[in-house]
C-alpha atoms as a PDB file:
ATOM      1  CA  UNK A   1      30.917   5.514 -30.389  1.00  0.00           C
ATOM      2  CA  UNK A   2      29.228   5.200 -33.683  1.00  0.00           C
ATOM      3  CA  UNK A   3      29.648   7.498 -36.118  1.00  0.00           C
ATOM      4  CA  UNK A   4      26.285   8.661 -36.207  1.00  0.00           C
ATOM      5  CA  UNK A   5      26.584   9.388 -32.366  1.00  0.00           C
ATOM      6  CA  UNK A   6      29.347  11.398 -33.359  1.00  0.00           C
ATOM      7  CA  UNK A   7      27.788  13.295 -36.144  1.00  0.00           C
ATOM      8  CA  UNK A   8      24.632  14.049 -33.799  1.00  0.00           C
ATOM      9  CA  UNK A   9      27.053  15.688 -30.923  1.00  0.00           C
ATOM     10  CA  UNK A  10      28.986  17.702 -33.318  1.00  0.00           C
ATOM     11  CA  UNK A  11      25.365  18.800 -34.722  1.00  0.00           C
ATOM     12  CA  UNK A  12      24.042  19.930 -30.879  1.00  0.00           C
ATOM     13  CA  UNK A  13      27.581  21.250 -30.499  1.00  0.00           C
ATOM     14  CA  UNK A  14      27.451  23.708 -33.401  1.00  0.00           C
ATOM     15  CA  UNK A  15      23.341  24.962 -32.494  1.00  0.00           C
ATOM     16  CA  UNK A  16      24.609  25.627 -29.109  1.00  0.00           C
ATOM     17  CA  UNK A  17      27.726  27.482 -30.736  1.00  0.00           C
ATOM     18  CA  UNK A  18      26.126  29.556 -32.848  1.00  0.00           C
ATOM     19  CA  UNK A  19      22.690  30.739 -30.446  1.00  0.00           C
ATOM     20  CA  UNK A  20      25.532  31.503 -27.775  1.00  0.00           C
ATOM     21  CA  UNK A  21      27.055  33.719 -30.828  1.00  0.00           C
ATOM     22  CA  UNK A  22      23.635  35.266 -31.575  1.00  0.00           C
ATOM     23  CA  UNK A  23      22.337  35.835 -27.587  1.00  0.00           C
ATOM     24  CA  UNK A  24      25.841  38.068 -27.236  1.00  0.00           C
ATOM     25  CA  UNK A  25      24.896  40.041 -30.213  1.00  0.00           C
ATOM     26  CA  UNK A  26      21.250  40.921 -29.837  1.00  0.00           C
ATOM     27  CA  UNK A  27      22.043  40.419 -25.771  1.00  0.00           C
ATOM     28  CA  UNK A  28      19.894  43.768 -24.202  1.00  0.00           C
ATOM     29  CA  UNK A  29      23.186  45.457 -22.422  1.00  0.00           C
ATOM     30  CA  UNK A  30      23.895  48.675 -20.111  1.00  0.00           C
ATOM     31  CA  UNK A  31      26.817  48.516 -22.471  1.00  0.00           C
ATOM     32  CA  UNK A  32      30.740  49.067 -21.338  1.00  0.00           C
ATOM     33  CA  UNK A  33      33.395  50.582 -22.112  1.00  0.00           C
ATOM     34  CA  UNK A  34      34.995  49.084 -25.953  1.00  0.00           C
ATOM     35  CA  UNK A  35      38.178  50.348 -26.266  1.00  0.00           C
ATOM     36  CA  UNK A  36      40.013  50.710 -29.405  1.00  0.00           C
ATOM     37  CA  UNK A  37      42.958  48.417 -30.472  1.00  0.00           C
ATOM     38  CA  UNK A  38      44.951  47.091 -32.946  1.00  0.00           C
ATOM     39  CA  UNK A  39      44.635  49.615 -36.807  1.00  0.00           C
ATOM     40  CA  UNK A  40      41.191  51.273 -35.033  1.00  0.00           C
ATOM     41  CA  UNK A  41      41.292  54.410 -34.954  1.00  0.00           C
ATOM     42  CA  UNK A  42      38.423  55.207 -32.367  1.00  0.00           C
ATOM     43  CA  UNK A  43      38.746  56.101 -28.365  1.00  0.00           C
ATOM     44  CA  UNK A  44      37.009  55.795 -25.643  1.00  0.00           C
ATOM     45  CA  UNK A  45      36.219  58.720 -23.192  1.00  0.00           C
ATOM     46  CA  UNK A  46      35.587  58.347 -19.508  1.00  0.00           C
ATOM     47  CA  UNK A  47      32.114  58.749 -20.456  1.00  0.00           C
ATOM     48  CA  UNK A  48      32.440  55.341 -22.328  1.00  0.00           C
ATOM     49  CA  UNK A  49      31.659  56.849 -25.498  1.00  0.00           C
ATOM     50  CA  UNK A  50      33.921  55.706 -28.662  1.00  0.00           C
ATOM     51  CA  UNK A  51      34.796  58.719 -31.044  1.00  0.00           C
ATOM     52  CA  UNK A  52      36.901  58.853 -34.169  1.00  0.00           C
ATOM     53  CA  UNK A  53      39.010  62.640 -35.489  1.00  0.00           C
ATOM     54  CA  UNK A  54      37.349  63.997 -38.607  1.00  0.00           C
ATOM     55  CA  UNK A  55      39.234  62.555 -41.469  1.00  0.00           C
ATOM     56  CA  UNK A  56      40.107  59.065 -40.140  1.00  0.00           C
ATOM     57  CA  UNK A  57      36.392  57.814 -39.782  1.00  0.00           C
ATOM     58  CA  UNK A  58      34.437  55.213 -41.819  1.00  0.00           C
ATOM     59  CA  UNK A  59      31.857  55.713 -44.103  1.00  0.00           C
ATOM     60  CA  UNK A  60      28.334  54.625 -42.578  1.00  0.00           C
ATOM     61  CA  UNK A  61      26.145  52.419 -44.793  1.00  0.00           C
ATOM     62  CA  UNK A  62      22.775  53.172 -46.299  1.00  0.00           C
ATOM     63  CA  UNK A  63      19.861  52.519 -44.215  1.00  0.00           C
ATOM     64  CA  UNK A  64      16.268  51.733 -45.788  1.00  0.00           C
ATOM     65  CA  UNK A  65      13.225  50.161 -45.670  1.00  0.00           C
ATOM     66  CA  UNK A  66       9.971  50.322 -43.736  1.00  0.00           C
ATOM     67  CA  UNK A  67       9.048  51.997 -40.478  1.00  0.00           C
ATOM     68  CA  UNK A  68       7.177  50.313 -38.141  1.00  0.00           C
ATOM     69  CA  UNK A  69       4.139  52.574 -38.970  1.00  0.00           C
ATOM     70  CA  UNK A  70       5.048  51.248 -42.439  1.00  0.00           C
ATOM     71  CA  UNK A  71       6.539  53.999 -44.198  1.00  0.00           C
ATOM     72  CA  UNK A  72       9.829  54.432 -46.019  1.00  0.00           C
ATOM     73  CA  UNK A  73      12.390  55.666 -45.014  1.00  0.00           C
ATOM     74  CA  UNK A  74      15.935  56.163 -46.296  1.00  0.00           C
ATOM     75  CA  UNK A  75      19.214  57.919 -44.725  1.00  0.00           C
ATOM     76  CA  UNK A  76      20.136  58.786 -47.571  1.00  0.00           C
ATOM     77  CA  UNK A  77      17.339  61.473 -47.321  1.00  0.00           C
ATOM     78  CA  UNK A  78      19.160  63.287 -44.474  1.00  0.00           C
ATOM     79  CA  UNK A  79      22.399  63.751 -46.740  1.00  0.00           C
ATOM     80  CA  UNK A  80      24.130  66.960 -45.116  1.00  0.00           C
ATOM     81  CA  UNK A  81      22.365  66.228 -41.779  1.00  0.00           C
ATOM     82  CA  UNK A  82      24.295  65.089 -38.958  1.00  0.00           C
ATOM     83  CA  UNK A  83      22.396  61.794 -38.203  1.00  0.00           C
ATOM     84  CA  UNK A  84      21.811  60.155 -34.937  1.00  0.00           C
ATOM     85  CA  UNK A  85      20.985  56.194 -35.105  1.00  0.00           C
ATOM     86  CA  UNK A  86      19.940  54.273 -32.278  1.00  0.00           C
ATOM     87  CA  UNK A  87      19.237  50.860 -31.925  1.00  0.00           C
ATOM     88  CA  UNK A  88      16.190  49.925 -29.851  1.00  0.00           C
ATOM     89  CA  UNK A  89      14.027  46.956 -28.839  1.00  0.00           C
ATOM     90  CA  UNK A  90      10.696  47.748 -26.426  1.00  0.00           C
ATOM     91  CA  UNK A  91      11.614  44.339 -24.427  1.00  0.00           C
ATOM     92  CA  UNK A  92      14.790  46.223 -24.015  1.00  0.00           C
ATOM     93  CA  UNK A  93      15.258  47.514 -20.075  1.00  0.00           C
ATOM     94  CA  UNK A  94      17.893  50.032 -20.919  1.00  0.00           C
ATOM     95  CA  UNK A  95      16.199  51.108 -24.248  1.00  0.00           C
ATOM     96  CA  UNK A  96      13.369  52.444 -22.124  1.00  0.00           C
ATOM     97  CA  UNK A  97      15.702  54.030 -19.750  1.00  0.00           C
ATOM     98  CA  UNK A  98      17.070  56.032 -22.448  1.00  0.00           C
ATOM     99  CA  UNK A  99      14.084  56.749 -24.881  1.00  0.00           C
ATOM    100  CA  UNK A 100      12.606  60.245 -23.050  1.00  0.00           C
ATOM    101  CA  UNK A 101      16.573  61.404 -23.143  1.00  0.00           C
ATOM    102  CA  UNK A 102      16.483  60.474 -26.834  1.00  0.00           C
ATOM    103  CA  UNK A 103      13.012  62.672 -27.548  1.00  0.00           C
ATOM    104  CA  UNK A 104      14.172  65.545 -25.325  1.00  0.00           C
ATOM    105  CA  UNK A 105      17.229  65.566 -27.557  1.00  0.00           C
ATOM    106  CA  UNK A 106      15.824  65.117 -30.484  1.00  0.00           C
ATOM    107  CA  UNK A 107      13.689  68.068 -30.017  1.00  0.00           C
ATOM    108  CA  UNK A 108      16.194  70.582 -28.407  1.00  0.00           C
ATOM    109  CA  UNK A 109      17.984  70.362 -31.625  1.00  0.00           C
ATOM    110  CA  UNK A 110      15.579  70.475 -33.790  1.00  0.00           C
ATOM    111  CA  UNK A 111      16.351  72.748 -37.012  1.00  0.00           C
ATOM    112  CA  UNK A 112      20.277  72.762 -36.170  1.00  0.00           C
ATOM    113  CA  UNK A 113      20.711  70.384 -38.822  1.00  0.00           C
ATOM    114  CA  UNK A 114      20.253  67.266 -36.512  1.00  0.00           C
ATOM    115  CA  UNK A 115      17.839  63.830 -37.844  1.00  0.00           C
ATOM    116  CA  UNK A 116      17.527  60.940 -35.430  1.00  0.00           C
ATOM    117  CA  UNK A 117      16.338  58.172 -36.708  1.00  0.00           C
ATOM    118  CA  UNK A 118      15.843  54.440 -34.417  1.00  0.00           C
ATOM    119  CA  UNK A 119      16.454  50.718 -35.433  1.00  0.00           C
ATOM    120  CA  UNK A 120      13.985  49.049 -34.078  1.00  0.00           C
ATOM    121  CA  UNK A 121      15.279  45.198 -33.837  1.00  0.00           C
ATOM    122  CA  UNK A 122      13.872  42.357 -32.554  1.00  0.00           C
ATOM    123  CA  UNK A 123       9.903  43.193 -31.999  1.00  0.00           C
ATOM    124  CA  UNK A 124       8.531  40.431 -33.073  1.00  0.00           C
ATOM    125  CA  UNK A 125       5.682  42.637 -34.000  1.00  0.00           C
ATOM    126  CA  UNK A 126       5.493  46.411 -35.050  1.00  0.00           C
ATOM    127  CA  UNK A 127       2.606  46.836 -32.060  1.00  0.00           C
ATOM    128  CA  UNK A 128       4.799  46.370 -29.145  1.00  0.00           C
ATOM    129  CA  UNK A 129       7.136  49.312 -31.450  1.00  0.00           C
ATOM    130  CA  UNK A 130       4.250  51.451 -31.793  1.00  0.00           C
ATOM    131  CA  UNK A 131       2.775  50.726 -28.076  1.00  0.00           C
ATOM    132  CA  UNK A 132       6.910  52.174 -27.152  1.00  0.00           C
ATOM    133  CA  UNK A 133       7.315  55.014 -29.019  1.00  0.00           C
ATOM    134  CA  UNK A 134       3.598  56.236 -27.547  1.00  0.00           C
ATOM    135  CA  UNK A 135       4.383  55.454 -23.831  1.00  0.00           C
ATOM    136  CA  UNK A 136       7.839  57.614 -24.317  1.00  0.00           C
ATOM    137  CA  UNK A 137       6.202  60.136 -26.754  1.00  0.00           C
ATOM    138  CA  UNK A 138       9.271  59.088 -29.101  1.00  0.00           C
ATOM    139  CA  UNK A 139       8.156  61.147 -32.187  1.00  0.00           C
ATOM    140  CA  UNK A 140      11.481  60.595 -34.449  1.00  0.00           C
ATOM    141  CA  UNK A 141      10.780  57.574 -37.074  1.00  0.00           C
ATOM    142  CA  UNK A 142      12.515  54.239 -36.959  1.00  0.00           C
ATOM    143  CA  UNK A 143      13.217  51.491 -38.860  1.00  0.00           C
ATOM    144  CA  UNK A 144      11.461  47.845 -38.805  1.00  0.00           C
ATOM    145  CA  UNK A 145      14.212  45.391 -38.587  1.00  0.00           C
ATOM    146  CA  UNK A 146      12.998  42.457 -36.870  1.00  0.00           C
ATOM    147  CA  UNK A 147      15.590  40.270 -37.740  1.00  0.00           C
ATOM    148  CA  UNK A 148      18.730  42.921 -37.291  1.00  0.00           C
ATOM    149  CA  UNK A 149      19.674  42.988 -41.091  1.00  0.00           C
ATOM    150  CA  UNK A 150      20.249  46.717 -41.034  1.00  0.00           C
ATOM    151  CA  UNK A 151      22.392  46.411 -38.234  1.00  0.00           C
ATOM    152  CA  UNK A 152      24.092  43.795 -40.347  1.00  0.00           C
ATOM    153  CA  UNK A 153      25.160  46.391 -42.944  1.00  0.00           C
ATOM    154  CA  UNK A 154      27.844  47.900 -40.467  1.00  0.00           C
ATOM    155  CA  UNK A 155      31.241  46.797 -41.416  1.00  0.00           C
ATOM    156  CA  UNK A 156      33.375  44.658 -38.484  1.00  0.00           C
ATOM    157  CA  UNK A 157      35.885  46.872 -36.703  1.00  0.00           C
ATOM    158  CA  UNK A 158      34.234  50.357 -37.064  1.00  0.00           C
ATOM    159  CA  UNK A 159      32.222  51.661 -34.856  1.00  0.00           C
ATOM    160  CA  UNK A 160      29.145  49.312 -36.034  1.00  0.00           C
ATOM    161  CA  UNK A 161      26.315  48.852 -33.189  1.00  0.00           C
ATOM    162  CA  UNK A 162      27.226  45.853 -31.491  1.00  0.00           C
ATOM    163  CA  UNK A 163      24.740  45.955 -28.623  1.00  0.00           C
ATOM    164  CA  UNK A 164      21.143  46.926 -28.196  1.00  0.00           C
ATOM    165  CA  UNK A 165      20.847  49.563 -26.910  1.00  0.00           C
ATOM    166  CA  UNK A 166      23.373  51.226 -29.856  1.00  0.00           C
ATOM    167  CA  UNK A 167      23.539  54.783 -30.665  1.00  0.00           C
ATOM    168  CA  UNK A 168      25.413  55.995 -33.205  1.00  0.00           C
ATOM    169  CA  UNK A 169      26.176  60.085 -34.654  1.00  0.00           C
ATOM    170  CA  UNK A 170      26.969  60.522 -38.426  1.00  0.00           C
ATOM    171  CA  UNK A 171      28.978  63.187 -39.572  1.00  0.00           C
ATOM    172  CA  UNK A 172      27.414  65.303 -42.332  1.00  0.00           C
ATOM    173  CA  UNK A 173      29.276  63.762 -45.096  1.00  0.00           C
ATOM    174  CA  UNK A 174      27.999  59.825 -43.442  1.00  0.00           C
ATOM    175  CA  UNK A 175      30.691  59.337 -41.608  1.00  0.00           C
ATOM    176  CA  UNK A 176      30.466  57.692 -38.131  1.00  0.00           C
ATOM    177  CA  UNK A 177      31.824  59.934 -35.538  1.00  0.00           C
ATOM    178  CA  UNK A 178      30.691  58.370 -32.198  1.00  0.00           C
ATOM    179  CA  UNK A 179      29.288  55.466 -30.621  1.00  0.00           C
ATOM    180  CA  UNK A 180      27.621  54.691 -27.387  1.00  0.00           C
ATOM    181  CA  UNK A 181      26.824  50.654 -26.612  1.00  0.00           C
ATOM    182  CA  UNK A 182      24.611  52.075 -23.056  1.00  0.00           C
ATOM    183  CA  UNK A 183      21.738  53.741 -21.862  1.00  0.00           C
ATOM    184  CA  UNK A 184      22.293  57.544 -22.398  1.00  0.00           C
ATOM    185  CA  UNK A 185      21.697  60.356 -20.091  1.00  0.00           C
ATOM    186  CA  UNK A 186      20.633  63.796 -21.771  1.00  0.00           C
ATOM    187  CA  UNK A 187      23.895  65.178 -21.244  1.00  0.00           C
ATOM    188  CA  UNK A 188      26.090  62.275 -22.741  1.00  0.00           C
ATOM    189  CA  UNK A 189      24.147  62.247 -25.676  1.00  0.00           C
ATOM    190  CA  UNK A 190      24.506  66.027 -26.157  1.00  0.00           C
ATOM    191  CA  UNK A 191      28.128  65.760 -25.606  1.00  0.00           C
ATOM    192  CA  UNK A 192      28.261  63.073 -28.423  1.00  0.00           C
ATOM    193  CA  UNK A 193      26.086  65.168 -30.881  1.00  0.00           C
ATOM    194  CA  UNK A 194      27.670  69.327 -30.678  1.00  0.00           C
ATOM    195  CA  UNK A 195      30.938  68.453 -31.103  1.00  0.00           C
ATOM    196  CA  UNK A 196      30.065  66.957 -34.900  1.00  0.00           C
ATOM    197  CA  UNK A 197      27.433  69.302 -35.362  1.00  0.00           C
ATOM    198  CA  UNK A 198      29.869  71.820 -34.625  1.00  0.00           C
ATOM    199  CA  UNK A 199      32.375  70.599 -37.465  1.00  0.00           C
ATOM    200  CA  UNK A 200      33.251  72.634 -41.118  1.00  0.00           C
END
């Protein structure tokens, strides 16, 4: 085998490698249960939703840029809000599943101190975005991130958003106090939200 045969399979080798790497992150999921391990210090309900005690939680990075109806936006704006992230695509099956709960949330809880705010990721375009958020009368801004760079910002074992659809809660000093990697009901997402919003 010549050497240049050689050089040519390791090259196919490592493209195959690494879009198998990138198809598991941006991979649209139903999500499942993550358990924590190891010096984590996050567990997983029966309802398959992650949560870390007040006082052992990571800080959550800042999040700016553009919305896809090209605006900025910055968490940093919500400081002293609890914050609810989610990660959405509008090719996404289970994002759709999940974006009236989102809305219906959003809006019960509405002055109580709660700001959601979506990642849009992987739209190729910020029409399909737009054309989503009007079919589910999503009214809550999000974030253009077409390439997943604010995803990206998330440190490695917290509780970053690993799958799409991700939702995340942030405590009201930016800490991350739950995370879902599914389609959410109403009721789970409620259940993730009250118990931070309830916190001194």
């Amino acid at each position: 085998m010549s050497a240049l045969t050689r050089t040519n399979r390791r090259a196919v080798l490592f493209t195959a490698t690494a879009a198998a790497a990138a198809l598991t992150l941006t991979a649209c999921s139903s999500g499942g249960k993550v358990g924590g391990s190891g010096d984590t210090n996050f567990i997983t309900g029966n309802d398959g939703v992650d949560t870390v005690a007040q006082g052992k939680r990571d800080a959550a990075p800042l999040l700016s840029g553009k919305t896809i109806d090209g605006k900025q936006l910055s968490t940093a704006d919500y400081k002293g809000q609890v914050l609810v992230v989610n990660v959405w695509g509008s090719w996404c099956t289970p994002c759709r599943a999940e974006a009236k709960n989102l809305q219906a949330v959003s809006e019960k809880l509405k002055g109580q101190g709660v700001q959601f705010v979506g990642i849009n990721t992987r739209d190729t375009n910020t029409t399909s975005a737009i054309n989503f958020e009007k079919e589910f009368g999503v009214t809550f801004p999000s974030l253009y991130d077409p390439t997943g760079r604010q995803m990206l910002r998330f440190k490695k074992g917290t509780l970053n958003p690993q799958l799409i659809p991700s939702t995340l809660v942030i405590d009201r000093s930016g800490k991350i106090a739950a995370r879902a990697l599914m389609a959410l009901s109403e009721d789970t997402l409620t259940g993730m939200i009250k118990p931070v919003l309830a916190e001194k």
